[in-house]
Protein backbone atom coordinates (compact mmCIF):
# COMPACT_ATOMS: atom_id res chain seq x y z
CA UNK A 1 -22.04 38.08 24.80
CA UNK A 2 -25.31 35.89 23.96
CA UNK A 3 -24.47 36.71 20.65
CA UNK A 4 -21.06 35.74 20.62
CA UNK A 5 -21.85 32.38 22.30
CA UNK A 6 -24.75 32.08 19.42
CA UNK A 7 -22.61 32.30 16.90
CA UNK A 8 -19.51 30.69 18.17
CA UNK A 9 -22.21 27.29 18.99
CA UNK A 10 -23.42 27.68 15.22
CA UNK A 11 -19.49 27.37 14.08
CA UNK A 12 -19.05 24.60 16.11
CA UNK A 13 -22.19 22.78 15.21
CA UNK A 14 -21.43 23.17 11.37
CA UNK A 15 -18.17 21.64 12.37
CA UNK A 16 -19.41 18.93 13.85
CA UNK A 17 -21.99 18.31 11.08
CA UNK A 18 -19.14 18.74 8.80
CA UNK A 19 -16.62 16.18 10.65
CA UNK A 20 -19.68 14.00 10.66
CA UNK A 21 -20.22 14.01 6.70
CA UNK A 22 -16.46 13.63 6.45
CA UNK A 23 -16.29 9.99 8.49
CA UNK A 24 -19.78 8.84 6.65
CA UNK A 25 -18.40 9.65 3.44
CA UNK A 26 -14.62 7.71 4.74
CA UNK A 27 -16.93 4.58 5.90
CA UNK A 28 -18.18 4.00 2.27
CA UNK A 29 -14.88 4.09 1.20
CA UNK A 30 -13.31 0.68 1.59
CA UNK A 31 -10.26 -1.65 0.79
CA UNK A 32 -11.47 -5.01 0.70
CA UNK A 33 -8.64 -6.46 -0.40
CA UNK A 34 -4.66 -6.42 -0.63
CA UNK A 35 -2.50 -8.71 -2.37
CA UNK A 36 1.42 -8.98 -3.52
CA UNK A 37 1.99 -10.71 -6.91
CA UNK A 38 4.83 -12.21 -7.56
CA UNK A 39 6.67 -8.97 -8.84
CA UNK A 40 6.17 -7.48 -5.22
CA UNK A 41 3.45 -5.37 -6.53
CA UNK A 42 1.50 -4.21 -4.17
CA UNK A 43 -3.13 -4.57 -5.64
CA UNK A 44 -6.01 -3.02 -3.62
CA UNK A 45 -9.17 -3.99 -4.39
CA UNK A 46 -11.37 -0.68 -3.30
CA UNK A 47 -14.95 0.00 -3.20
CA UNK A 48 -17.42 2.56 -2.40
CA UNK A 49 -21.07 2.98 -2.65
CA UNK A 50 -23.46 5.98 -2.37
CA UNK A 51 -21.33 8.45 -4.77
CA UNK A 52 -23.79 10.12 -7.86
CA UNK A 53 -24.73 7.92 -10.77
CA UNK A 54 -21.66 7.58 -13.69
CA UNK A 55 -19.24 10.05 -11.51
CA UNK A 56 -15.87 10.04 -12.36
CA UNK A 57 -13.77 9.62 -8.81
CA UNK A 58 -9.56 9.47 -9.04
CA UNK A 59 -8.13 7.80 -5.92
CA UNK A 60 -4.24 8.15 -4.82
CA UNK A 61 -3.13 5.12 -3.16
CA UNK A 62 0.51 5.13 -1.32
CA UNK A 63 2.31 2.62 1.17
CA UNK A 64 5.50 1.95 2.56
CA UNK A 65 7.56 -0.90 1.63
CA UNK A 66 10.25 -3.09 3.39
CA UNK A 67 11.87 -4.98 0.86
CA UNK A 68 14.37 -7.79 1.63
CA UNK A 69 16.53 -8.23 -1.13
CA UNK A 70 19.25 -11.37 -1.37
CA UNK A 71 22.19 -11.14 -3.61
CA UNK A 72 22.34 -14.87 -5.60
CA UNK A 73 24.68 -16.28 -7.55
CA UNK A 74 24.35 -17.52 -11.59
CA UNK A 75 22.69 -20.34 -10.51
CA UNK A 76 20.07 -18.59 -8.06
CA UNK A 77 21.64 -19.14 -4.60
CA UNK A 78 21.52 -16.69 -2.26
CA UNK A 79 24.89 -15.98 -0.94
CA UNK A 80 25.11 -16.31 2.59
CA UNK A 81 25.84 -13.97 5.48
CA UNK A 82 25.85 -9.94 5.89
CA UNK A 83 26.99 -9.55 1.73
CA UNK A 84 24.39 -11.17 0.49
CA UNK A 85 21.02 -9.12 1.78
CA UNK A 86 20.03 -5.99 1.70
CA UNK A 87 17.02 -3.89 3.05
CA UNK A 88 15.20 -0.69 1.49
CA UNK A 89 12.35 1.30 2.65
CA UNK A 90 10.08 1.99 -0.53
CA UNK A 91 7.48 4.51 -0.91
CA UNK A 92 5.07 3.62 -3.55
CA UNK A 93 1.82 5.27 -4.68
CA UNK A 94 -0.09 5.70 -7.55
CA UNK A 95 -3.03 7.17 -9.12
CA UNK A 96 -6.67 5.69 -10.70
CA UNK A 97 -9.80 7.03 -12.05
CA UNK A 98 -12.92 5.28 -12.13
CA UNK A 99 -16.17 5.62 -12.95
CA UNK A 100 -18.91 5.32 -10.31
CA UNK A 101 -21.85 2.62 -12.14
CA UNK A 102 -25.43 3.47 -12.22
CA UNK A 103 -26.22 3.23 -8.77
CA UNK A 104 -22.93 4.96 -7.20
CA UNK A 105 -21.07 1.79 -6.74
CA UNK A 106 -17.24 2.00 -7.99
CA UNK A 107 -15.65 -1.45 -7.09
CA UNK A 108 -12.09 -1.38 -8.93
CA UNK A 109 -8.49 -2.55 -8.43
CA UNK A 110 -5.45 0.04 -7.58
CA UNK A 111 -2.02 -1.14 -7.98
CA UNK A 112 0.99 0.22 -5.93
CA UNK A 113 3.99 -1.09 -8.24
CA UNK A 114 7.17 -1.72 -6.50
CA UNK A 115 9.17 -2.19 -9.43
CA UNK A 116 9.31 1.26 -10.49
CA UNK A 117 10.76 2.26 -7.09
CA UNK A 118 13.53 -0.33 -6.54
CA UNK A 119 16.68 1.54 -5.38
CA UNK A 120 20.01 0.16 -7.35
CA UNK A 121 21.11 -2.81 -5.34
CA UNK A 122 25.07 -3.25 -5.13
CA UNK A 123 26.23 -7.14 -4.62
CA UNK A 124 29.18 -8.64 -4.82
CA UNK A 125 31.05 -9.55 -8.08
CA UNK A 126 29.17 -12.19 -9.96
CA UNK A 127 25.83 -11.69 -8.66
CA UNK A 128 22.42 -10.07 -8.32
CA UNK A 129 19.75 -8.72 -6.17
CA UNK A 130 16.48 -10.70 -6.29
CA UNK A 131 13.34 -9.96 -3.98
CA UNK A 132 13.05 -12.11 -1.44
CA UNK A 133 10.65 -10.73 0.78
CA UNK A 134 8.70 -7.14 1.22
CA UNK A 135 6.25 -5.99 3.93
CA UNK A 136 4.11 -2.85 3.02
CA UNK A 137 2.83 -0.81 6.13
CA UNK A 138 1.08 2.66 5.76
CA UNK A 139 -1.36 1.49 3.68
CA UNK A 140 -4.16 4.41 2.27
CA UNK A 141 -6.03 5.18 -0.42
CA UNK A 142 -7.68 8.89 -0.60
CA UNK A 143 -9.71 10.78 -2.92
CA UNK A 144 -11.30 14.21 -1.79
CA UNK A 145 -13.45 14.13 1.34
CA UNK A 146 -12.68 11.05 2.03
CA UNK A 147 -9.88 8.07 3.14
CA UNK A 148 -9.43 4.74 4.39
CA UNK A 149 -6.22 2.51 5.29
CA UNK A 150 -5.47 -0.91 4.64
CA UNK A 151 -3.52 -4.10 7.30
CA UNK A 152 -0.05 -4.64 6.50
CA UNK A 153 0.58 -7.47 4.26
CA UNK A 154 3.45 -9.16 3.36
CA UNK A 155 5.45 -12.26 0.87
CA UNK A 156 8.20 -14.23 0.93
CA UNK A 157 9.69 -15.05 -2.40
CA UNK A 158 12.54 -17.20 -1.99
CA UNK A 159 13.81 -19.38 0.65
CA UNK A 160 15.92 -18.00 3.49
CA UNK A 161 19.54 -19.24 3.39
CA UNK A 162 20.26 -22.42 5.56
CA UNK A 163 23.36 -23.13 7.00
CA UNK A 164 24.03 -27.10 6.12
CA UNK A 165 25.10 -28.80 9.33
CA UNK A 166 27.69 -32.02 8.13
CA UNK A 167 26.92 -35.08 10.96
CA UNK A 168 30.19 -36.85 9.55
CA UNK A 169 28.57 -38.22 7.14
């Protein structure tokens, strides 16, 4: 039984060790920045310090888009009422490697691109679907042993449609 307990406290102190290494290694790990471009691309600027000297790292970085898509006409107007928007839920990810510098530090940018997900869009006759605004949630880039997410961010691209009130004039 003393034995038992021994070993069963030894497992469960290497766990613990291990669980501990695991959040050390996720707080070096960092997105300091996220930002849409005017595609709807989605960039993370990541970082993280104390990895060995010229190491090559790949991160995976994925996130969930809401995209908010307005049919327009020739002339760019967004047609108005139910026809003319549509929504789609996006998952987008992609992969980078990067090379740690000489004192562990890998500071680079990872881009989630939304264009290569779009979903076909159907509008009416005589028109097309332009972006007009996306939200990505879910936010996280991971590499082995280690993770971190990002805040939601989000961009309008075009103005909503306004319904023109006529005063008699």
């Amino acid at each position: 039984m003393k034995r038992t307990l021994g070993a069963a406290l030894a497992v469960l102190s290497g766990a613990a060790v291990a669980l501990g290494a695991g959040q050390a290694a996720a707080m070096n790990l960092s997105i300091d920045d996220a930002t849409i471009d005017e595609l709807g691309d989605l960039s993370l600027d990541i970082s993280e310090i104390f990895l060995p000297q010229r190491s090559e790292v790949g991160y995976i970085g994925s996130a969930r888009a809401l995209a908010t898509f307005v049919c327009v006409d020739h002339r760019g107007q967004p047609l108005g009422g139910p026809r003319g928007q549509r929504l789609a839920i996006i998952a987008v990810d992609d992969e980078l490697f990067a090379r740690a510098d000489f004192d562990g530090n890998v500071r680079t940018t990872l881009t989630l691109r939304l264009q290569d997900h779009i979903p076909e869009i159907d509008c009416p006759g005589g028109s097309y679907a332009q972006l007009a605004r996306v939200q990505y949630t879910n936010i996280l880039v991971q590499r082995p042993g280690a993770f971190t997410t990002g805040r939601d961010v989000s961009r309008h691209f075009i103005p909503t449609v306004r319904v023109r009130i006529d005063r008699g004039r």
